[in-house]
N, C-alpha and C. Protein backbone atom coordinates (compact mmCIF):
# COMPACT_ATOMS: atom_id res chain seq x y z
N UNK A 1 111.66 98.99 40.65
CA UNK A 1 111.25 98.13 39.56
C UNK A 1 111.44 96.66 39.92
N UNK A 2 112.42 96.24 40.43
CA UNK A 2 113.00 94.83 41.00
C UNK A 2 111.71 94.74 41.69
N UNK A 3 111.56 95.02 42.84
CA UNK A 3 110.87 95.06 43.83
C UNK A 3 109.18 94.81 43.45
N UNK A 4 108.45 95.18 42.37
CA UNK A 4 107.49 95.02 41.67
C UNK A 4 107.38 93.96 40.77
N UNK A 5 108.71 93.98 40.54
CA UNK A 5 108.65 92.63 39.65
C UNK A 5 108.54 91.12 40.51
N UNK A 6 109.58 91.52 42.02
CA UNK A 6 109.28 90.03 43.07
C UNK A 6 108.27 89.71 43.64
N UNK A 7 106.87 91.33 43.38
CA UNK A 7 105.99 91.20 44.41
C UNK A 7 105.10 90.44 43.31
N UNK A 8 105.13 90.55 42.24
CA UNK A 8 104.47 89.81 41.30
C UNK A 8 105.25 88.67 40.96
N UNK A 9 105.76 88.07 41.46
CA UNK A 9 106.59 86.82 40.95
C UNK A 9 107.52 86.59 39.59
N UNK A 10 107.27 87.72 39.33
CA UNK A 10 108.50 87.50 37.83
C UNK A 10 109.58 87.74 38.38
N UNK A 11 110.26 86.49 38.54
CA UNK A 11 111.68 86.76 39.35
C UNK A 11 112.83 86.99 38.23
N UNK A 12 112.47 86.14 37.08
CA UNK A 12 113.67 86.22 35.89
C UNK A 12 113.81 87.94 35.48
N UNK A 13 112.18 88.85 35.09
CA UNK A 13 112.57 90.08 35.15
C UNK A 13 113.38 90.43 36.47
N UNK A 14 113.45 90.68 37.37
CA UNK A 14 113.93 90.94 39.00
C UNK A 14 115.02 90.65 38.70
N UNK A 15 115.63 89.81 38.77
CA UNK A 15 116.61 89.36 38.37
C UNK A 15 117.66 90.12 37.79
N UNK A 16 117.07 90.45 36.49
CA UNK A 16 117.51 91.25 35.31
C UNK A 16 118.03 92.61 36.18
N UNK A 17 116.79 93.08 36.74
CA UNK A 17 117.02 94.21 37.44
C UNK A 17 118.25 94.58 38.36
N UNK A 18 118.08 93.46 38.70
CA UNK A 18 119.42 93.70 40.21
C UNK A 18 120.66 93.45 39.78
N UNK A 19 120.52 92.17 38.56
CA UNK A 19 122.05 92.45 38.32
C UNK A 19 122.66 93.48 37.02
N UNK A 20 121.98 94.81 37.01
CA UNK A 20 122.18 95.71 36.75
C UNK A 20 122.59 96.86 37.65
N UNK A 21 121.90 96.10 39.01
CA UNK A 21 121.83 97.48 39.88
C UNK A 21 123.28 97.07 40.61
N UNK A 22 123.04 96.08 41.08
CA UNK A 22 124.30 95.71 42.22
C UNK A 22 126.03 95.53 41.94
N UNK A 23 126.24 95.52 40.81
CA UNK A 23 127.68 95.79 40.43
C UNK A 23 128.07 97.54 40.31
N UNK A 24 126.89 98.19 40.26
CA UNK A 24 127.39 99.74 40.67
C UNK A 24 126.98 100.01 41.89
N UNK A 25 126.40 99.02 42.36
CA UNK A 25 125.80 100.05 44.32
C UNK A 25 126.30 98.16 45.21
N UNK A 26 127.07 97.83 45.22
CA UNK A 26 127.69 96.73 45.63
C UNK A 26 127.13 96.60 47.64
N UNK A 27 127.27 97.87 47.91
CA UNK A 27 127.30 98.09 49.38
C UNK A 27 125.32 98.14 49.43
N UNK A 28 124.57 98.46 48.60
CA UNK A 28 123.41 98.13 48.82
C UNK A 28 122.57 97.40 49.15
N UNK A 29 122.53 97.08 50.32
CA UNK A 29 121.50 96.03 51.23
C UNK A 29 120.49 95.72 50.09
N UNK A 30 119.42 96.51 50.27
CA UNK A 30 118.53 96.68 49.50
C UNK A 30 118.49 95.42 48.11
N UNK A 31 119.31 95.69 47.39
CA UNK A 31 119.74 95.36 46.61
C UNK A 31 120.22 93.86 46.22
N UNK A 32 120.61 93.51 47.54
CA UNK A 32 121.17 92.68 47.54
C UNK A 32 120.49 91.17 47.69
N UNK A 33 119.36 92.34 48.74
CA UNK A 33 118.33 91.76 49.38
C UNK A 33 117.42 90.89 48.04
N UNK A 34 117.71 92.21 47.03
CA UNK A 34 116.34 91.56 46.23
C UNK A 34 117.06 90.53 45.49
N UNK A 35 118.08 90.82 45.16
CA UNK A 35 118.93 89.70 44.05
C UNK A 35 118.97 88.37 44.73
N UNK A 36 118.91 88.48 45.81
CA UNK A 36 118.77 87.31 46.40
C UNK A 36 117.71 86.76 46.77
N UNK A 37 116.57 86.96 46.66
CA UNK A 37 115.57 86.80 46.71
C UNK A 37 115.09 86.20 45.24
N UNK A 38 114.88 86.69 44.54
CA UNK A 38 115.04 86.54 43.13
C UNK A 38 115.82 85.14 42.73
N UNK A 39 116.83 84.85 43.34
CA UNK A 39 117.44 83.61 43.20
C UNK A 39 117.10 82.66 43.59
N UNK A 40 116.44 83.02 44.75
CA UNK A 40 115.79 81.95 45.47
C UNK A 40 114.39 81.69 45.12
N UNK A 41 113.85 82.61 44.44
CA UNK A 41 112.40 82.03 43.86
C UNK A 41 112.58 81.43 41.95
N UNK A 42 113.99 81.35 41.97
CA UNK A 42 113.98 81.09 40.37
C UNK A 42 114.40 79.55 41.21
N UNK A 43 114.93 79.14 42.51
CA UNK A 43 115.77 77.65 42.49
C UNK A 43 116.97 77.96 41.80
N UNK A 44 118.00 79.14 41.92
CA UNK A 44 119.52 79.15 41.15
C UNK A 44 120.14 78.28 42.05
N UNK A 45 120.93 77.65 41.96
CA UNK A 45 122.24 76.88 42.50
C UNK A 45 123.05 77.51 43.98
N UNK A 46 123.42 79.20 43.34
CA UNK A 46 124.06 79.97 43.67
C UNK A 46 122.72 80.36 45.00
N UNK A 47 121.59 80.44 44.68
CA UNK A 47 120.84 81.03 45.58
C UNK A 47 121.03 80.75 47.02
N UNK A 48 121.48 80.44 48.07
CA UNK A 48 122.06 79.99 49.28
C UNK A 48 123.05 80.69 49.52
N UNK A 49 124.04 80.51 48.45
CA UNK A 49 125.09 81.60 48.70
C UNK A 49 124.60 83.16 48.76
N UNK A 50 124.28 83.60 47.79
CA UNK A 50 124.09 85.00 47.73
C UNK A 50 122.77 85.76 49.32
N UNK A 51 122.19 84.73 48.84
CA UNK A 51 121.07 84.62 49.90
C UNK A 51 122.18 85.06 51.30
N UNK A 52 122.91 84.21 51.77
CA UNK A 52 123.79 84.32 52.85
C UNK A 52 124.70 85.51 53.17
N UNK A 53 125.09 86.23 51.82
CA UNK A 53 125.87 87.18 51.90
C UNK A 53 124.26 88.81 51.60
N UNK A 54 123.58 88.18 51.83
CA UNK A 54 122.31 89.91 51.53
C UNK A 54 122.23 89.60 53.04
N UNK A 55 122.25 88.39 53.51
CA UNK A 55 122.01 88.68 55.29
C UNK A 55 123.16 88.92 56.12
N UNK A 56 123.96 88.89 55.51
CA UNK A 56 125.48 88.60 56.81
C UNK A 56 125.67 90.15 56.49
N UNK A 57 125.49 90.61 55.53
CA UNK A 57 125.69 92.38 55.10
C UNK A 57 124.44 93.24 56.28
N UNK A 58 123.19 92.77 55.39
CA UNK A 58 122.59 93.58 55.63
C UNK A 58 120.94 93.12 56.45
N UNK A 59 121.19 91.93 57.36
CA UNK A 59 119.44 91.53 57.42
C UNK A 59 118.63 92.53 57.51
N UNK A 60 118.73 93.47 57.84
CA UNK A 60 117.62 94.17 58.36
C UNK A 60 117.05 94.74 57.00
N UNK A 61 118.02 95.05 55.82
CA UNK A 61 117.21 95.05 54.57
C UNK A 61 116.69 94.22 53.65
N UNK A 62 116.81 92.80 54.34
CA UNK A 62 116.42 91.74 53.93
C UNK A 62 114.80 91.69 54.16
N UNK A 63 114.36 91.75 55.74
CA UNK A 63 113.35 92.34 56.87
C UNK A 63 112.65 93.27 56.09
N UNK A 64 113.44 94.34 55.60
CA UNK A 64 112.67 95.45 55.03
C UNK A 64 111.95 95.06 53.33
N UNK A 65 112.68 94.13 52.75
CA UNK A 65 112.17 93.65 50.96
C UNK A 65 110.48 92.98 51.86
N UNK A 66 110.98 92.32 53.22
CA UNK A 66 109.59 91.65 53.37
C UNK A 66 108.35 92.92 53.08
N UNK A 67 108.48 93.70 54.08
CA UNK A 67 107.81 94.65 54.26
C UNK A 67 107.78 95.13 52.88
N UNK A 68 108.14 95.03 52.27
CA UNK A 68 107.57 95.89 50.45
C UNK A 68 107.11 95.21 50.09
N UNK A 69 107.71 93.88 49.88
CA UNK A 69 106.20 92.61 49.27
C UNK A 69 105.48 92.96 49.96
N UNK A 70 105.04 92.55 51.16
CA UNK A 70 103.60 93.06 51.57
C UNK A 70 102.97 94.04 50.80
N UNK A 71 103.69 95.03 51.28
CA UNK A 71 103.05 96.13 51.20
C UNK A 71 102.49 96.56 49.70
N UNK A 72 103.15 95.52 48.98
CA UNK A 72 102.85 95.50 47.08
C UNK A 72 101.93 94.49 47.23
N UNK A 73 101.07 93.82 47.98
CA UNK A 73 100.29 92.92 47.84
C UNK A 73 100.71 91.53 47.96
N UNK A 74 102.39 91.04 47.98
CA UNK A 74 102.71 89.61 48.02
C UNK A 74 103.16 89.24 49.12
N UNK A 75 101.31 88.74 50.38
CA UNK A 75 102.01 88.43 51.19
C UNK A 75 102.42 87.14 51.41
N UNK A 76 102.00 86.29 50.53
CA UNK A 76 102.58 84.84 50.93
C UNK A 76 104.33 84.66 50.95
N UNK A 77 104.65 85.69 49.59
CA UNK A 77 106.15 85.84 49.14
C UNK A 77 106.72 86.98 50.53
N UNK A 78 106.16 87.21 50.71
CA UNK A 78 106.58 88.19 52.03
C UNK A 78 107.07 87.03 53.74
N UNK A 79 105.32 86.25 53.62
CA UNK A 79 106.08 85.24 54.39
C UNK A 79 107.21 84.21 54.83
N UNK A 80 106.99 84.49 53.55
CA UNK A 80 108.09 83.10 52.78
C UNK A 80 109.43 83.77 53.02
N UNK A 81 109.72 84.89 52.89
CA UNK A 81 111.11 85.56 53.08
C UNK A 81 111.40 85.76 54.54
N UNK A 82 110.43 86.09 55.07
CA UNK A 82 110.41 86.63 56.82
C UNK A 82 110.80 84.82 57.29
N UNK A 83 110.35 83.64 57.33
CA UNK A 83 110.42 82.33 57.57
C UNK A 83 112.00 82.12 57.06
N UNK A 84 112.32 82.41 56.16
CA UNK A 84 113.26 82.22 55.79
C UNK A 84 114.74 83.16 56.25
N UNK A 85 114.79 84.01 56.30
CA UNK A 85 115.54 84.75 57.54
C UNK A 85 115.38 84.49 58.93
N UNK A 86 114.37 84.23 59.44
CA UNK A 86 114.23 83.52 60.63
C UNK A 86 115.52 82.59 61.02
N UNK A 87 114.94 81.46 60.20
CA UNK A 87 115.54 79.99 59.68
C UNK A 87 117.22 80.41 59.38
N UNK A 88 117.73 81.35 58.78
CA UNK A 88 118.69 81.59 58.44
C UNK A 88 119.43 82.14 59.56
N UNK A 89 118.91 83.07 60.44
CA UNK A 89 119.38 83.83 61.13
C UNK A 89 119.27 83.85 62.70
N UNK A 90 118.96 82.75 63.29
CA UNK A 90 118.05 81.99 64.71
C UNK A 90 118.36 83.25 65.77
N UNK A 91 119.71 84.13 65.65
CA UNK A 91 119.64 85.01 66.83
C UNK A 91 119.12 86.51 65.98
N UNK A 92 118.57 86.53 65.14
CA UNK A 92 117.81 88.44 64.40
C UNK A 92 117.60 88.75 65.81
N UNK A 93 118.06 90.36 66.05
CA UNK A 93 118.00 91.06 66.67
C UNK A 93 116.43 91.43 67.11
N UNK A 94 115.48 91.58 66.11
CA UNK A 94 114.28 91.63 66.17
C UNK A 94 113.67 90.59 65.81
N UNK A 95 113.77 89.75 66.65
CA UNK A 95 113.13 88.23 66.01
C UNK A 95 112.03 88.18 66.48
N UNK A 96 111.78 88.35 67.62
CA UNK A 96 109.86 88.45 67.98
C UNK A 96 109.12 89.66 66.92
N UNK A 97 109.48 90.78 67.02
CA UNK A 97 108.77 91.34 65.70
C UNK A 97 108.48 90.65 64.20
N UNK A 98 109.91 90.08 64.18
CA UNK A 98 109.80 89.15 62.97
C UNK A 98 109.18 88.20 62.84
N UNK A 99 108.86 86.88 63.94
CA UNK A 99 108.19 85.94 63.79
C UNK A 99 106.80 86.32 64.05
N UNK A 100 106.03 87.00 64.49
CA UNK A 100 104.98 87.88 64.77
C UNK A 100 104.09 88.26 62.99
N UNK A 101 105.59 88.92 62.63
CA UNK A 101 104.97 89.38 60.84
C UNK A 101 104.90 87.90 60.49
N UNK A 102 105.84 87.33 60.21
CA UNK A 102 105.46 86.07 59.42
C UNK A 102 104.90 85.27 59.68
N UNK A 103 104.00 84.88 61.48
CA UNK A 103 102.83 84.48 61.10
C UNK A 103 101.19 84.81 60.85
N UNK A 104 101.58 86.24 60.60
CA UNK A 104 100.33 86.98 60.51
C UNK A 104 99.44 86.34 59.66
């Protein structure tokens, strides 16, 4: 549901979503991924931080929210996340795959 809601840009619903989900599944990449994402398309304060802790956990499910925007149709918001883990993360393990998707 999160995930539909970021690929369509309603981040305030998204939002809603995750911080329902992530105080019972705490260890969820996924999750974390989106809440932070979500923060960062509302401009929260906090968004940098949280943003920092969905990648230091989990990038590769950060990598993977890209791949669902896409795959839900939002690829500019897809880019925009892949650029932005890039940027965040200069040594990603899969960084040529990654910079490859995001300038598709």
């Amino acid at each position: 549901e999160g995930e539909d809601d970021l690929a369509k840009g309603k981040y305030d619903e998204a939002l809603g979503v995750y911080r329902r989900v992530v105080p019972f599944q705490p260890e969820n990449g996924r999750a974390k991924a989106g809440m932070a994402w979500a923060l960062v398309g509302l401009g929260k304060p906090m968004a940098d931080r949280v943003w920092g802790v969905a990648v230091s956990s989990d990038a590769a499910a950060v990598e993977k929210l890209g791949d669902t925007l896409m795959a839900k149709g939002d690829a500019k918001g897809a880019k925009a996340l892949w650029a932005k883990l890039l940027a965040t993360v200069p040594d990603y393990p899969n960084k040529s795959s990654l910079q490859a998707k995001a300038s598709q």
